[in-house]
PDB file of N, CA and C in Angstrom:
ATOM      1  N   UNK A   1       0.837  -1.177   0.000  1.00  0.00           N
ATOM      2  CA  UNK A   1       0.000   0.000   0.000  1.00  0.00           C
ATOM      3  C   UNK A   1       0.881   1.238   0.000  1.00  0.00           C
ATOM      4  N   UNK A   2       0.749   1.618  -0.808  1.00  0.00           N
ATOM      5  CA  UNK A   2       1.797   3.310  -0.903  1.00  0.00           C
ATOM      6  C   UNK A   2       0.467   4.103   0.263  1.00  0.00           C
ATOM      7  N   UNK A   3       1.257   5.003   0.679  1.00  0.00           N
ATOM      8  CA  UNK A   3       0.799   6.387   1.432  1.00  0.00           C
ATOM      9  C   UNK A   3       1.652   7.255   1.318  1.00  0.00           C
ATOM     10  N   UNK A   4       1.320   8.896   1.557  1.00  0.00           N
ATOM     11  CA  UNK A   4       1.237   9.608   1.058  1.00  0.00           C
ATOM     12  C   UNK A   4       1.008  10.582   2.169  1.00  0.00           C
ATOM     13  N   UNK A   5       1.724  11.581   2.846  1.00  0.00           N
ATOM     14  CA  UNK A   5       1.379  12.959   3.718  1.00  0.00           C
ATOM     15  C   UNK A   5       2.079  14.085   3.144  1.00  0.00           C
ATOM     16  N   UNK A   6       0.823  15.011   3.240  1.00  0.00           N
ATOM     17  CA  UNK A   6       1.548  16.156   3.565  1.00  0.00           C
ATOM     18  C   UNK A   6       1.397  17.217   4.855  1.00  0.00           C
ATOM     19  N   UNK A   7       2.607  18.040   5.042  1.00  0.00           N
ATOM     20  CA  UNK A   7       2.571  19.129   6.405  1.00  0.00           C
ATOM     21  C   UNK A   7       2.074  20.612   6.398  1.00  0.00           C
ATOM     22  N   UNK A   8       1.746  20.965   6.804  1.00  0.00           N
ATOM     23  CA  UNK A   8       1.830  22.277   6.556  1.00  0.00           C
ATOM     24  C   UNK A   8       2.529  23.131   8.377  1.00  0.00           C
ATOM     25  N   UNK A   9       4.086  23.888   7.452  1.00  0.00           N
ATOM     26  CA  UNK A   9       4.724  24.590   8.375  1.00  0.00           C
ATOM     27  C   UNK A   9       4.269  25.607   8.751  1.00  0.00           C
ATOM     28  N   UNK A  10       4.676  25.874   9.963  1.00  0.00           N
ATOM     29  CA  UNK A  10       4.486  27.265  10.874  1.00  0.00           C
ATOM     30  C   UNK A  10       5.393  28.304  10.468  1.00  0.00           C
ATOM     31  N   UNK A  11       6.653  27.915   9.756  1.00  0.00           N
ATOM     32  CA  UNK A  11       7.852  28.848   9.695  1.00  0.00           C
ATOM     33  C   UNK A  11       8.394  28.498  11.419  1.00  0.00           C
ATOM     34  N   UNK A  12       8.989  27.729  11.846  1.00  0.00           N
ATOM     35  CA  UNK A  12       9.652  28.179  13.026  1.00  0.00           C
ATOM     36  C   UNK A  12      10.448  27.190  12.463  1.00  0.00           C
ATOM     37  N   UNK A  13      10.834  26.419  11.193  1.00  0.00           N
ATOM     38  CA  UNK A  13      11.969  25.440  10.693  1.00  0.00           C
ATOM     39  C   UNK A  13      12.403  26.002   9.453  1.00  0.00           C
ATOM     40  N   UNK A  14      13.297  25.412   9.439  1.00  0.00           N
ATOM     41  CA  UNK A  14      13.987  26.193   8.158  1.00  0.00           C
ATOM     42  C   UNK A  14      13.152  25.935   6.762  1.00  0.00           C
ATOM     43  N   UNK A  15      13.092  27.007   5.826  1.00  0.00           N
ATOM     44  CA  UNK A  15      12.320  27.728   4.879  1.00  0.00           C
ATOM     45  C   UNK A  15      12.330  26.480   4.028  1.00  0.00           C
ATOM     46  N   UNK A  16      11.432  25.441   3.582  1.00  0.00           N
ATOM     47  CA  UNK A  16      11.364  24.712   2.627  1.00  0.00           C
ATOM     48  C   UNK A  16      10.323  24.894   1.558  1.00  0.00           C
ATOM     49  N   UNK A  17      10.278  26.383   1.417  1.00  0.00           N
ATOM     50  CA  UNK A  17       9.097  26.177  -0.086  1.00  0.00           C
ATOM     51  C   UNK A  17       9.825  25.898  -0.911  1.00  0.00           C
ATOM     52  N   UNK A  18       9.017  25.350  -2.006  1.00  0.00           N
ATOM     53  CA  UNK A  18       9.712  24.983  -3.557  1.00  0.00           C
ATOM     54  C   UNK A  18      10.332  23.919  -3.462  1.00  0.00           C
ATOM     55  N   UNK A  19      10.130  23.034  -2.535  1.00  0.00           N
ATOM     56  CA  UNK A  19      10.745  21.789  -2.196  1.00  0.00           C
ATOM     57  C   UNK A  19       9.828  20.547  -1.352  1.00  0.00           C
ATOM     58  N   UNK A  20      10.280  19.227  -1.899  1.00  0.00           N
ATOM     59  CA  UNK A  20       9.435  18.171  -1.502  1.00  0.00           C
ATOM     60  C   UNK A  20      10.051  17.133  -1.006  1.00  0.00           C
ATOM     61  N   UNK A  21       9.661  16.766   0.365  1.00  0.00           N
ATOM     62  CA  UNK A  21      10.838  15.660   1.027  1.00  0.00           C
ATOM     63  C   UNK A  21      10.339  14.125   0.239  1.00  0.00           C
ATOM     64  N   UNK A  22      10.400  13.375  -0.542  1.00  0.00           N
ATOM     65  CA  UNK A  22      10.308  12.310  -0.843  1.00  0.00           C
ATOM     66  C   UNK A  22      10.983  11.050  -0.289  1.00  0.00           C
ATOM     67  N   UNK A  23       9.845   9.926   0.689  1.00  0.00           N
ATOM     68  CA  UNK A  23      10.387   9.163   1.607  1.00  0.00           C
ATOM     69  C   UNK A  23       9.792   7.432   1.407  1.00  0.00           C
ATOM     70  N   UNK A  24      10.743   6.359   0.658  1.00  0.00           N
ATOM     71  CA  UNK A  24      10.334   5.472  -0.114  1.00  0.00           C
ATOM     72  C   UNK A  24      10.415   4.393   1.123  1.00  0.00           C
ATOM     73  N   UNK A  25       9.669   4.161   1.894  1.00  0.00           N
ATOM     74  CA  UNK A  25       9.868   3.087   2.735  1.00  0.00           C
ATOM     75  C   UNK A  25       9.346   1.464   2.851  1.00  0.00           C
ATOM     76  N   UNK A  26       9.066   0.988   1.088  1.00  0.00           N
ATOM     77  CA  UNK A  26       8.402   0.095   0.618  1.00  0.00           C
ATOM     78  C   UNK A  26       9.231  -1.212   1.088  1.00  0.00           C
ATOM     79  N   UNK A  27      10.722  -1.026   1.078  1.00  0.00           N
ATOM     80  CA  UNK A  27      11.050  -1.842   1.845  1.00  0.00           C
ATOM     81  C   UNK A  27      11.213  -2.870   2.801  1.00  0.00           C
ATOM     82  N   UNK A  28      10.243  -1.127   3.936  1.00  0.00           N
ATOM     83  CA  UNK A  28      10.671  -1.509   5.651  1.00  0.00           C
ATOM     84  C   UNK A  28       9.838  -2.088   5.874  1.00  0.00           C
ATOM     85  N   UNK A  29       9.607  -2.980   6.990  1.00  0.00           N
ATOM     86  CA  UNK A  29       8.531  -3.029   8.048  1.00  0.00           C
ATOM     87  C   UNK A  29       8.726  -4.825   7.811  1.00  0.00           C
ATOM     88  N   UNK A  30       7.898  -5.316   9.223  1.00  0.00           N
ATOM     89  CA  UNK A  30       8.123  -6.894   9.159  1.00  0.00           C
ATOM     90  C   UNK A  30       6.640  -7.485   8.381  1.00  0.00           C
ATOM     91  N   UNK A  31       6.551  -8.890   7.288  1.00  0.00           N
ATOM     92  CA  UNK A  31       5.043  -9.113   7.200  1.00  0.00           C
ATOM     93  C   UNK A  31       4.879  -9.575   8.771  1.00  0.00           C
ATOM     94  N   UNK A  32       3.312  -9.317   9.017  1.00  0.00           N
ATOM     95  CA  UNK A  32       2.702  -9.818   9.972  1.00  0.00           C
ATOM     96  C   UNK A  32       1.563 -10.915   9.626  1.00  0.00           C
ATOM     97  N   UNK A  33       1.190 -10.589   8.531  1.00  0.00           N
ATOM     98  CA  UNK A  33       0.777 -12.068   7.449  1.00  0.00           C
ATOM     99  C   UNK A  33       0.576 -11.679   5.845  1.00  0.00           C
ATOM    100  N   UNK A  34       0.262 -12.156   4.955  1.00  0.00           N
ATOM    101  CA  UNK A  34       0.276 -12.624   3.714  1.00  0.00           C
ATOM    102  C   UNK A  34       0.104 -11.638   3.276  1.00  0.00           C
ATOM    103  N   UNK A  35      -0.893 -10.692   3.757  1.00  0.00           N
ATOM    104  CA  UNK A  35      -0.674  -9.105   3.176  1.00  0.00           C
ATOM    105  C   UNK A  35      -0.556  -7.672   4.115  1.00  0.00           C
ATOM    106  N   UNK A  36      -0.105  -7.974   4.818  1.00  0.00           N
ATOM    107  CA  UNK A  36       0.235  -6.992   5.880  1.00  0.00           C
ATOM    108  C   UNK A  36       1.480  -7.009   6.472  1.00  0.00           C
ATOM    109  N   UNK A  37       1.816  -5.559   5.798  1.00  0.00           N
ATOM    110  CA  UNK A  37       3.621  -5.415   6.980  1.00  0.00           C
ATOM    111  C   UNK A  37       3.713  -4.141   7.468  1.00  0.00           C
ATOM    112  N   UNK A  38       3.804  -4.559   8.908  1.00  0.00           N
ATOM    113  CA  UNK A  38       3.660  -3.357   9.590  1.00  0.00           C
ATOM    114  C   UNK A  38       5.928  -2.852  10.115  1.00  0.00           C
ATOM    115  N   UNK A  39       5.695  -1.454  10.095  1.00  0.00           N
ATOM    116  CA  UNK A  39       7.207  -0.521  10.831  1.00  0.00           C
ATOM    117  C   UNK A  39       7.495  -1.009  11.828  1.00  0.00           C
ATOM    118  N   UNK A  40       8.836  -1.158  12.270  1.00  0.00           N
ATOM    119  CA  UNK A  40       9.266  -1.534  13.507  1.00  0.00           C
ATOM    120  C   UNK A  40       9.141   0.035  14.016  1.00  0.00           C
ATOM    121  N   UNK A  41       9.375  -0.156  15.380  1.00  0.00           N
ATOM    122  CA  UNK A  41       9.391   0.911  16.094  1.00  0.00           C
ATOM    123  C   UNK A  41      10.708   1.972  15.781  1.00  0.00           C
ATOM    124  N   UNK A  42      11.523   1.406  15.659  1.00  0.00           N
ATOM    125  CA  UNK A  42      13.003   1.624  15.078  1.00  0.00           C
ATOM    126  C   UNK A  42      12.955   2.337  13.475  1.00  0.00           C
ATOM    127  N   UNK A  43      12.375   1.801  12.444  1.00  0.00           N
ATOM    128  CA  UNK A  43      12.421   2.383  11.252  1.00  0.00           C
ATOM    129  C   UNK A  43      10.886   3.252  11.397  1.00  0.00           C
ATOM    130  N   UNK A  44       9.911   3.425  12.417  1.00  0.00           N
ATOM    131  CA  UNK A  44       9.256   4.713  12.546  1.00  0.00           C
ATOM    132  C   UNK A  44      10.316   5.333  12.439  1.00  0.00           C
ATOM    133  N   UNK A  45      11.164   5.337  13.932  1.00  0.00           N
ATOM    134  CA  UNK A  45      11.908   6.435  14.327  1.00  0.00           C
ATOM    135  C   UNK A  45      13.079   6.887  13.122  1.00  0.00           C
ATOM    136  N   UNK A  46      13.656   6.232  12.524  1.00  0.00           N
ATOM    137  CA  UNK A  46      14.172   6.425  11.265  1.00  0.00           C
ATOM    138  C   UNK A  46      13.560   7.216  10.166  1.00  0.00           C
ATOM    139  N   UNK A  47      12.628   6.955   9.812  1.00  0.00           N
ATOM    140  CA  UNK A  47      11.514   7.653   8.899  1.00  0.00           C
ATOM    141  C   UNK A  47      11.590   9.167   9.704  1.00  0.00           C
ATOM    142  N   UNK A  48      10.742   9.480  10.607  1.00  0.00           N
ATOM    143  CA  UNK A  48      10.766  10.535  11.543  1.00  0.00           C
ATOM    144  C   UNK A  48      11.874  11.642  11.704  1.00  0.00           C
ATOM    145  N   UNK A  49      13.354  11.032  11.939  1.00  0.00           N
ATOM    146  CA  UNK A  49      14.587  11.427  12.050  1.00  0.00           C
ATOM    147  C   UNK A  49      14.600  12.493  10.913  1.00  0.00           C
ATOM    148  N   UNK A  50      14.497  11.549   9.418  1.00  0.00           N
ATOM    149  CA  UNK A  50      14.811  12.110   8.267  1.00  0.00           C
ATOM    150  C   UNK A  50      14.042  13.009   7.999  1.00  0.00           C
ATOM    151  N   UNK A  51      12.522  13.053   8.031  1.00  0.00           N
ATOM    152  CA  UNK A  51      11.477  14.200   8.092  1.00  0.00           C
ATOM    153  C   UNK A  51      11.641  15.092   8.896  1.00  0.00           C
ATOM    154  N   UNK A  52      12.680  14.901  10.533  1.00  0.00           N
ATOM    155  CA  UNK A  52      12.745  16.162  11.273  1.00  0.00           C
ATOM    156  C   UNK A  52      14.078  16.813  11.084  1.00  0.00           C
ATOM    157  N   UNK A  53      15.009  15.982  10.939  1.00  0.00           N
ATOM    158  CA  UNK A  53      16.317  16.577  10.210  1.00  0.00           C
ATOM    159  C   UNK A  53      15.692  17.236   8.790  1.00  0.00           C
ATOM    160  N   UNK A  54      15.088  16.934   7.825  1.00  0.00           N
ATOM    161  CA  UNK A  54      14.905  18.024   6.721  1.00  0.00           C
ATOM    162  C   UNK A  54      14.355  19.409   7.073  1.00  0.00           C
ATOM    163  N   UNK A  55      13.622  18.808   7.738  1.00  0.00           N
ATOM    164  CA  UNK A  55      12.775  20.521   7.853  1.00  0.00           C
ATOM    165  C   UNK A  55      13.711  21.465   8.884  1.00  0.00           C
ATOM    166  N   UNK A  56      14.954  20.665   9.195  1.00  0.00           N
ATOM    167  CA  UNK A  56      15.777  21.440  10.170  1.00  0.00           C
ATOM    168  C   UNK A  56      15.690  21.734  11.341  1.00  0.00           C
ATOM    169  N   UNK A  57      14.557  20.638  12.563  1.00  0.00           N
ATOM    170  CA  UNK A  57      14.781  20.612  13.415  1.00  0.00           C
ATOM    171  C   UNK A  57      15.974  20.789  14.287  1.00  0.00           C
ATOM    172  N   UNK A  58      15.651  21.687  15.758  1.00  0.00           N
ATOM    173  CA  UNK A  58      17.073  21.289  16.364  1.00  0.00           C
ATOM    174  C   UNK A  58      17.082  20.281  16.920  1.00  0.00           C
ATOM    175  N   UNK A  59      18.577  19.871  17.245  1.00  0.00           N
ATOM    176  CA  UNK A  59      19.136  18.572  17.768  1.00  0.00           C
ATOM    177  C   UNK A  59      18.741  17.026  16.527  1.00  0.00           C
ATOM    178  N   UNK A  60      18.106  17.440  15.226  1.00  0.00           N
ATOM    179  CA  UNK A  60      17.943  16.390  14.003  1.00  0.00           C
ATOM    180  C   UNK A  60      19.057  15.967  13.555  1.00  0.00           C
ATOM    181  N   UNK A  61      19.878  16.668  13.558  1.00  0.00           N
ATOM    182  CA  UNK A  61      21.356  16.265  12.821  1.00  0.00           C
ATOM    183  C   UNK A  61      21.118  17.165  11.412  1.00  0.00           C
ATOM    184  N   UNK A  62      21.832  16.776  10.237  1.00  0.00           N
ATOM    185  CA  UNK A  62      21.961  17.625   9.063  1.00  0.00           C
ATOM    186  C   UNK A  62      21.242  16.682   8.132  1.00  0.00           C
ATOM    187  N   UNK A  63      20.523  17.023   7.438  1.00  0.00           N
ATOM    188  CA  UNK A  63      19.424  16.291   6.862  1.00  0.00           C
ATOM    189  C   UNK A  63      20.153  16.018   5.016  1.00  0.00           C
ATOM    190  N   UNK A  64      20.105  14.649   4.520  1.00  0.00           N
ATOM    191  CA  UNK A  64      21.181  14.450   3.414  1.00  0.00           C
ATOM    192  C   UNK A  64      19.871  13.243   2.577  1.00  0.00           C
ATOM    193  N   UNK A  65      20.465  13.570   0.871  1.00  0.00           N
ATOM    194  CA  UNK A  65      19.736  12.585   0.807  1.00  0.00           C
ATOM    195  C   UNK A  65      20.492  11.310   0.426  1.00  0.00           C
ATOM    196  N   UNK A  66      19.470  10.296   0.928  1.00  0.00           N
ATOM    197  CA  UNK A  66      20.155   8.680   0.923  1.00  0.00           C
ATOM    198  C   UNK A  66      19.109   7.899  -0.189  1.00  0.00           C
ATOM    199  N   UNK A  67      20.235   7.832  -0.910  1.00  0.00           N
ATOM    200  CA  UNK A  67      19.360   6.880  -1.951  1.00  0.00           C
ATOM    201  C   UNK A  67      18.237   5.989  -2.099  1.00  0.00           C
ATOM    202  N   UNK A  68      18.042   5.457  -2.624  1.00  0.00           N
ATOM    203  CA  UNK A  68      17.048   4.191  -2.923  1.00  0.00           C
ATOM    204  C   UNK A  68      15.880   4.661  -1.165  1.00  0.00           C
ATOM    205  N   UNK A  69      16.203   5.575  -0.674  1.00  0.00           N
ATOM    206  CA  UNK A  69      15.930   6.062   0.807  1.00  0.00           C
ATOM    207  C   UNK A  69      14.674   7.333   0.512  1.00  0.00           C
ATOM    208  N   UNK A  70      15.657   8.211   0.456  1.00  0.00           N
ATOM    209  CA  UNK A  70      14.762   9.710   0.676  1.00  0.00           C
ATOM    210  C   UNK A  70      15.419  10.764  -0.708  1.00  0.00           C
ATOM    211  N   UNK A  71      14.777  11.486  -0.354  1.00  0.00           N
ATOM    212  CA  UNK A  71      15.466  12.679  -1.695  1.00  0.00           C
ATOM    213  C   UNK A  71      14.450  14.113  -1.491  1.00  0.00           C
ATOM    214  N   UNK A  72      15.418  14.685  -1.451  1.00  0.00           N
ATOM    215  CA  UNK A  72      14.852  16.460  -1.233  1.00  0.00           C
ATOM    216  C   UNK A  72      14.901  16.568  -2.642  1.00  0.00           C
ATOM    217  N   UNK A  73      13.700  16.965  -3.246  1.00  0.00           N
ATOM    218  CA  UNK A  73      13.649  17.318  -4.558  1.00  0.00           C
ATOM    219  C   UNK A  73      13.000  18.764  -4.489  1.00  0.00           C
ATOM    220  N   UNK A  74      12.863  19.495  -5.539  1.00  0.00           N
ATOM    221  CA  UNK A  74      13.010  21.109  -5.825  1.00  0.00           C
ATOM    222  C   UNK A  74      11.939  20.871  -6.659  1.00  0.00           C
ATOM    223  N   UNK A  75      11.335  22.027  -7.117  1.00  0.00           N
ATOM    224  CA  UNK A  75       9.565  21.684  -7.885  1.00  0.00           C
ATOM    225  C   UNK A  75      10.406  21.774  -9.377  1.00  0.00           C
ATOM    226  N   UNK A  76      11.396  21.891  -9.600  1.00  0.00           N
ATOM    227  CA  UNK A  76      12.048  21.989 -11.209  1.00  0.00           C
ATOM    228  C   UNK A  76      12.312  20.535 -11.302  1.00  0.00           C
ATOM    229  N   UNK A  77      13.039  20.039 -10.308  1.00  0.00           N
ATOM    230  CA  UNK A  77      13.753  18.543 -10.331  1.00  0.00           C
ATOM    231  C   UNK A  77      11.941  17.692 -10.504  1.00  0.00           C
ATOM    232  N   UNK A  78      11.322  17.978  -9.757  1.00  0.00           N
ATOM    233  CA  UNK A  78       9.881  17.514 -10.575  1.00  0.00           C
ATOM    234  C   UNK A  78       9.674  17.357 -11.528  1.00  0.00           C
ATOM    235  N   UNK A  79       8.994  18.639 -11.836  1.00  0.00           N
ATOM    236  CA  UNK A  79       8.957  18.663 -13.289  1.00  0.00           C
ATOM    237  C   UNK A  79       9.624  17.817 -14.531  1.00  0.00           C
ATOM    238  N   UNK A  80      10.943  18.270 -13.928  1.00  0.00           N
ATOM    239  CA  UNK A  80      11.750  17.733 -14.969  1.00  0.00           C
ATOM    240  C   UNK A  80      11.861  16.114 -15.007  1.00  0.00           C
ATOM    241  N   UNK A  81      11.530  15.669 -13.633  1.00  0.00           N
ATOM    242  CA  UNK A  81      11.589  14.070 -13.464  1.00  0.00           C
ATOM    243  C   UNK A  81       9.711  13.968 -14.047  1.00  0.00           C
ATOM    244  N   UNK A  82       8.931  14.412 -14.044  1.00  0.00           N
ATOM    245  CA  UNK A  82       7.615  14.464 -14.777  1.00  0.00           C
ATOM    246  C   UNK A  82       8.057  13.989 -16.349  1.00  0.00           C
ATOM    247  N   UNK A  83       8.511  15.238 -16.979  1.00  0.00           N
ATOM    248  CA  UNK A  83       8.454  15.712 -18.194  1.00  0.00           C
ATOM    249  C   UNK A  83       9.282  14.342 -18.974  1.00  0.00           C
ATOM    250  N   UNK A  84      10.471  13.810 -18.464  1.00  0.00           N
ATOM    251  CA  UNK A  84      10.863  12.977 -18.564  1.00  0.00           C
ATOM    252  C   UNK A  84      10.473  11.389 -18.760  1.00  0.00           C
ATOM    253  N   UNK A  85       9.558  11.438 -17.807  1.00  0.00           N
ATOM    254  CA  UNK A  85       8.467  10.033 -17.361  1.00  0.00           C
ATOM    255  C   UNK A  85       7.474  10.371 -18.439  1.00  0.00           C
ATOM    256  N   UNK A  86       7.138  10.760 -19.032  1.00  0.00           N
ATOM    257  CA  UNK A  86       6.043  11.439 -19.644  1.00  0.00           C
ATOM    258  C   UNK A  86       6.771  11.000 -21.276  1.00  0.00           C
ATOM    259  N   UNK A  87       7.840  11.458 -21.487  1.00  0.00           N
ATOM    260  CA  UNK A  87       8.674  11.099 -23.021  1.00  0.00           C
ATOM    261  C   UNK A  87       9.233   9.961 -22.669  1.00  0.00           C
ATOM    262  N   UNK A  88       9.305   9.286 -21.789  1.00  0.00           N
ATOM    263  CA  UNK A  88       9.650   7.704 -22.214  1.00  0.00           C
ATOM    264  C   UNK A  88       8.531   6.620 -22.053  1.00  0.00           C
ATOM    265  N   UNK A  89       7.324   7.238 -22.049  1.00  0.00           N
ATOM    266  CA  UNK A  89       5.997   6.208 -21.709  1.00  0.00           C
ATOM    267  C   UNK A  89       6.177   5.830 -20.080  1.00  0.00           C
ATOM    268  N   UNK A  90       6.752   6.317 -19.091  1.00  0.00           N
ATOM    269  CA  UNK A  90       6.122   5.769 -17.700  1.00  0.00           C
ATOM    270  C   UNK A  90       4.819   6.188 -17.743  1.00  0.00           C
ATOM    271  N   UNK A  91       4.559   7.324 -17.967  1.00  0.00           N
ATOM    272  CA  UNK A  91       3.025   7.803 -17.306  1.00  0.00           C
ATOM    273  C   UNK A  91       2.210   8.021 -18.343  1.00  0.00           C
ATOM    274  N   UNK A  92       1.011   7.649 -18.320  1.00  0.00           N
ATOM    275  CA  UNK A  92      -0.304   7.435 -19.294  1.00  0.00           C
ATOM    276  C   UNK A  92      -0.436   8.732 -19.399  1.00  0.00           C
ATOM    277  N   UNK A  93      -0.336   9.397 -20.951  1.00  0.00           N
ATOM    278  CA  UNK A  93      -0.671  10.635 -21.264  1.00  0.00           C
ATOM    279  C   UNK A  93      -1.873  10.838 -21.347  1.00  0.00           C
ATOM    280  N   UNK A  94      -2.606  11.914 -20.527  1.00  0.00           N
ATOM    281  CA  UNK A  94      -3.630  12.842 -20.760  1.00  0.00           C
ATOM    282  C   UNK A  94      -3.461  14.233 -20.313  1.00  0.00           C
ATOM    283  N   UNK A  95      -4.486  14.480 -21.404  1.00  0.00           N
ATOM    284  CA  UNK A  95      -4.339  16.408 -21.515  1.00  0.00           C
ATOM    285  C   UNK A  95      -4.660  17.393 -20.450  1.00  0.00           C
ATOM    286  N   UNK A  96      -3.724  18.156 -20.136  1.00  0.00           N
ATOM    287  CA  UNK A  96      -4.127  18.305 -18.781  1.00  0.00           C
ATOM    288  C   UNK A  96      -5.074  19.471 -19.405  1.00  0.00           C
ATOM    289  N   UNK A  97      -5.800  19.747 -20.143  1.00  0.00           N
ATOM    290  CA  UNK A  97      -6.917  21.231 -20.669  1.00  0.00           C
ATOM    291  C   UNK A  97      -7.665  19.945 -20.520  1.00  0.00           C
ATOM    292  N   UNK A  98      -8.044  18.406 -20.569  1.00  0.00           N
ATOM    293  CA  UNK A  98      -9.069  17.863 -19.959  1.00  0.00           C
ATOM    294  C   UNK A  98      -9.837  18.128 -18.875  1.00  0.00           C
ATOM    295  N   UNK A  99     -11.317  17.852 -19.344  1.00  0.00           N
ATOM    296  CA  UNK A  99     -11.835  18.314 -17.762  1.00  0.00           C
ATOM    297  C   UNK A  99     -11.883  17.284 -16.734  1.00  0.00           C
ATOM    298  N   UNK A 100     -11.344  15.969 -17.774  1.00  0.00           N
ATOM    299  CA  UNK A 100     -11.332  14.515 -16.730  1.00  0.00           C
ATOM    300  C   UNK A 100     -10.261  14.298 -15.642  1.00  0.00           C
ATOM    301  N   UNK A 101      -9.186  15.199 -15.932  1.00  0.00           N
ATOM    302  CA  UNK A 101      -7.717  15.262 -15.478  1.00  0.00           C
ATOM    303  C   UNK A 101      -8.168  15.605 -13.524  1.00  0.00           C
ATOM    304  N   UNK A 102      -7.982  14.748 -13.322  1.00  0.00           N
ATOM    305  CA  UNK A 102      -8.409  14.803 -11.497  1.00  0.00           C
ATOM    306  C   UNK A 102      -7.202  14.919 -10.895  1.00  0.00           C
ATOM    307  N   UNK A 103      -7.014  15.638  -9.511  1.00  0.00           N
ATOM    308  CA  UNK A 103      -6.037  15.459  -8.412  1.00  0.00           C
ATOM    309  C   UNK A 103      -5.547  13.722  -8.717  1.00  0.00           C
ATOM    310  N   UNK A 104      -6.809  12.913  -8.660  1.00  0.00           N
ATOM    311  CA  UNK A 104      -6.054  11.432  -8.733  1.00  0.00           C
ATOM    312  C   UNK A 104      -4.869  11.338  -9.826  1.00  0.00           C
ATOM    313  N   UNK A 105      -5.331  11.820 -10.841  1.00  0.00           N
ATOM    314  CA  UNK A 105      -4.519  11.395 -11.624  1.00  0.00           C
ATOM    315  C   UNK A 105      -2.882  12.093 -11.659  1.00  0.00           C
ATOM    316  N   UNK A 106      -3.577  13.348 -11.327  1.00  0.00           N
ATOM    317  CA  UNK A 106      -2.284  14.016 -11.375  1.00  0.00           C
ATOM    318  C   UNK A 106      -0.950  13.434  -9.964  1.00  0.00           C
ATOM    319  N   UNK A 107      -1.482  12.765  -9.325  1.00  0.00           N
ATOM    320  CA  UNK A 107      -1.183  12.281  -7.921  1.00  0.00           C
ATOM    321  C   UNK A 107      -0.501  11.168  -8.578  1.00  0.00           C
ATOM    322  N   UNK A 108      -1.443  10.074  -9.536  1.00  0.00           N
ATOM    323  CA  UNK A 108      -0.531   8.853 -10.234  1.00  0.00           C
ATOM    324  C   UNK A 108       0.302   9.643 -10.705  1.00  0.00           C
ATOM    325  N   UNK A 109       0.320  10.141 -12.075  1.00  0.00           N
ATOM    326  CA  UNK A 109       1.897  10.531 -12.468  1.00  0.00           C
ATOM    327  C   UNK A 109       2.619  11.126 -11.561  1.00  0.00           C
ATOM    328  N   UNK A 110       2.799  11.596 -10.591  1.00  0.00           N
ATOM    329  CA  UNK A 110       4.050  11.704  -9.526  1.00  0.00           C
ATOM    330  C   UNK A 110       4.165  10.759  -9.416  1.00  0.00           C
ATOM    331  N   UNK A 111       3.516   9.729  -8.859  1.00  0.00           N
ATOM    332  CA  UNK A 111       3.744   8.785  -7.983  1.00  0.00           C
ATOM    333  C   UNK A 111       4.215   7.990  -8.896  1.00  0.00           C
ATOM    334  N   UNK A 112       3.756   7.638 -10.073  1.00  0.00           N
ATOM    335  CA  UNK A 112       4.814   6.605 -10.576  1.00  0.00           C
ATOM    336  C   UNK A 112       5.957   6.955 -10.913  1.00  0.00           C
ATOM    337  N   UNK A 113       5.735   8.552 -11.564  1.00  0.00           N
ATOM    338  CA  UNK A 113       7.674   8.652 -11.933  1.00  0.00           C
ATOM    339  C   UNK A 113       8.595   8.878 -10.548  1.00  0.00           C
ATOM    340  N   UNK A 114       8.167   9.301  -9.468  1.00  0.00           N
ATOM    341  CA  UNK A 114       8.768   8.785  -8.168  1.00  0.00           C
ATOM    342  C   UNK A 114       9.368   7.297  -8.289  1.00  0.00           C
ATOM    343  N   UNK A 115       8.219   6.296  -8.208  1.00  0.00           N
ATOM    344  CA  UNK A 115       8.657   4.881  -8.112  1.00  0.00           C
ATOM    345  C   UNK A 115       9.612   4.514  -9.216  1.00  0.00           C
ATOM    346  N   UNK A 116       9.539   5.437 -10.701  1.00  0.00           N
ATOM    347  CA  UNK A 116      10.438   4.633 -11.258  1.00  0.00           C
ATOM    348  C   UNK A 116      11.871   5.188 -11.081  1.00  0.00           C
ATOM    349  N   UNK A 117      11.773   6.770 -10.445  1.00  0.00           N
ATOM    350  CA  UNK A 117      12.849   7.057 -10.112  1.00  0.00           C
ATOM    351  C   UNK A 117      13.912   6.052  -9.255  1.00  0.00           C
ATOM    352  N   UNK A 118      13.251   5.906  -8.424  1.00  0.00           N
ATOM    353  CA  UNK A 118      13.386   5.059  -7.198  1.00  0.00           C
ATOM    354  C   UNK A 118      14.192   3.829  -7.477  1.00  0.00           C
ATOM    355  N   UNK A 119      12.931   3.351  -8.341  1.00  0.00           N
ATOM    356  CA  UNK A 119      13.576   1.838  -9.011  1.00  0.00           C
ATOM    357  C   UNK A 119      14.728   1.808  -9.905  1.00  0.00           C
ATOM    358  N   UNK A 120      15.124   3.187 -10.826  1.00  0.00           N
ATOM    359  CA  UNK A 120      16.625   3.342 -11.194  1.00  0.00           C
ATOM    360  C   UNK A 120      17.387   3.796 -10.381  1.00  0.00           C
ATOM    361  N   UNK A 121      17.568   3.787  -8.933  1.00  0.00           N
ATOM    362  CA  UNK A 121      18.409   3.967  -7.691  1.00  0.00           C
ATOM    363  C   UNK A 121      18.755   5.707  -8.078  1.00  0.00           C
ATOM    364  N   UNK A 122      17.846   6.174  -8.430  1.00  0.00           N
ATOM    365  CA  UNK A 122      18.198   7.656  -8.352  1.00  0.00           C
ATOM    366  C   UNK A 122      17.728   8.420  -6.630  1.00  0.00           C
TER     367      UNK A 122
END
């Protein structure tokens, strides 16, 4: 099951507009049966770390990105990872002057050119 949050800051952490913490944790977690795997308490706190080190918590440490892991991306590095996914057939073209073009969809194409980012260890 992919999920998906977003925050909205107060400004009392360091200035992250124009930027998106991306956090792939498809990995982690133990099965608990045939279709369910739940986080250890440990890779919460891992997950957490990296979300409070980005936004520049104090005492987080310096927030970096780790591959196949996390990635601070910039709304250009989007785009451009969009525009990209888009000219090699990852993502099912439709027009965005459609009136069918929904948040959902626009939500899939991130989300898959994320995953395929991901999946070329970018």
């Amino acid at each position: 099951m992919r999920t998906r949050f977003a925050t909205i800051a107060n400004g009392k952490f360091k200035d992250r507009r124009g930027k998106t913490l991306f956090i792939d944790a498809r990995r982690l977690g133990v099965l608990v049966d045939r279709t369910h795997r739940e986080l250890t308490p440990e890779e919460i706190a891992w997950i957490a770390g990296a979300y409070h080190a980005w936004r520049g918590e104090k005492d987080s440490g310096k927030y970096g990105d780790m591959p196949g892991f996390s990635k601070s991306a910039t709304i250009d590095e989007i785009k451009q990872l969009l525009q990209s996914s888009l000219e090699s057939g990852y993502i099912l073209r439709v027009s965005t002057a459609s009136p069918r073009v929904t948040f959902n969809v626009i939500v899939y194409r991130v989300e898959t050119a994320v995953n395929a980012a991901y999946d070329a260890g970018l």
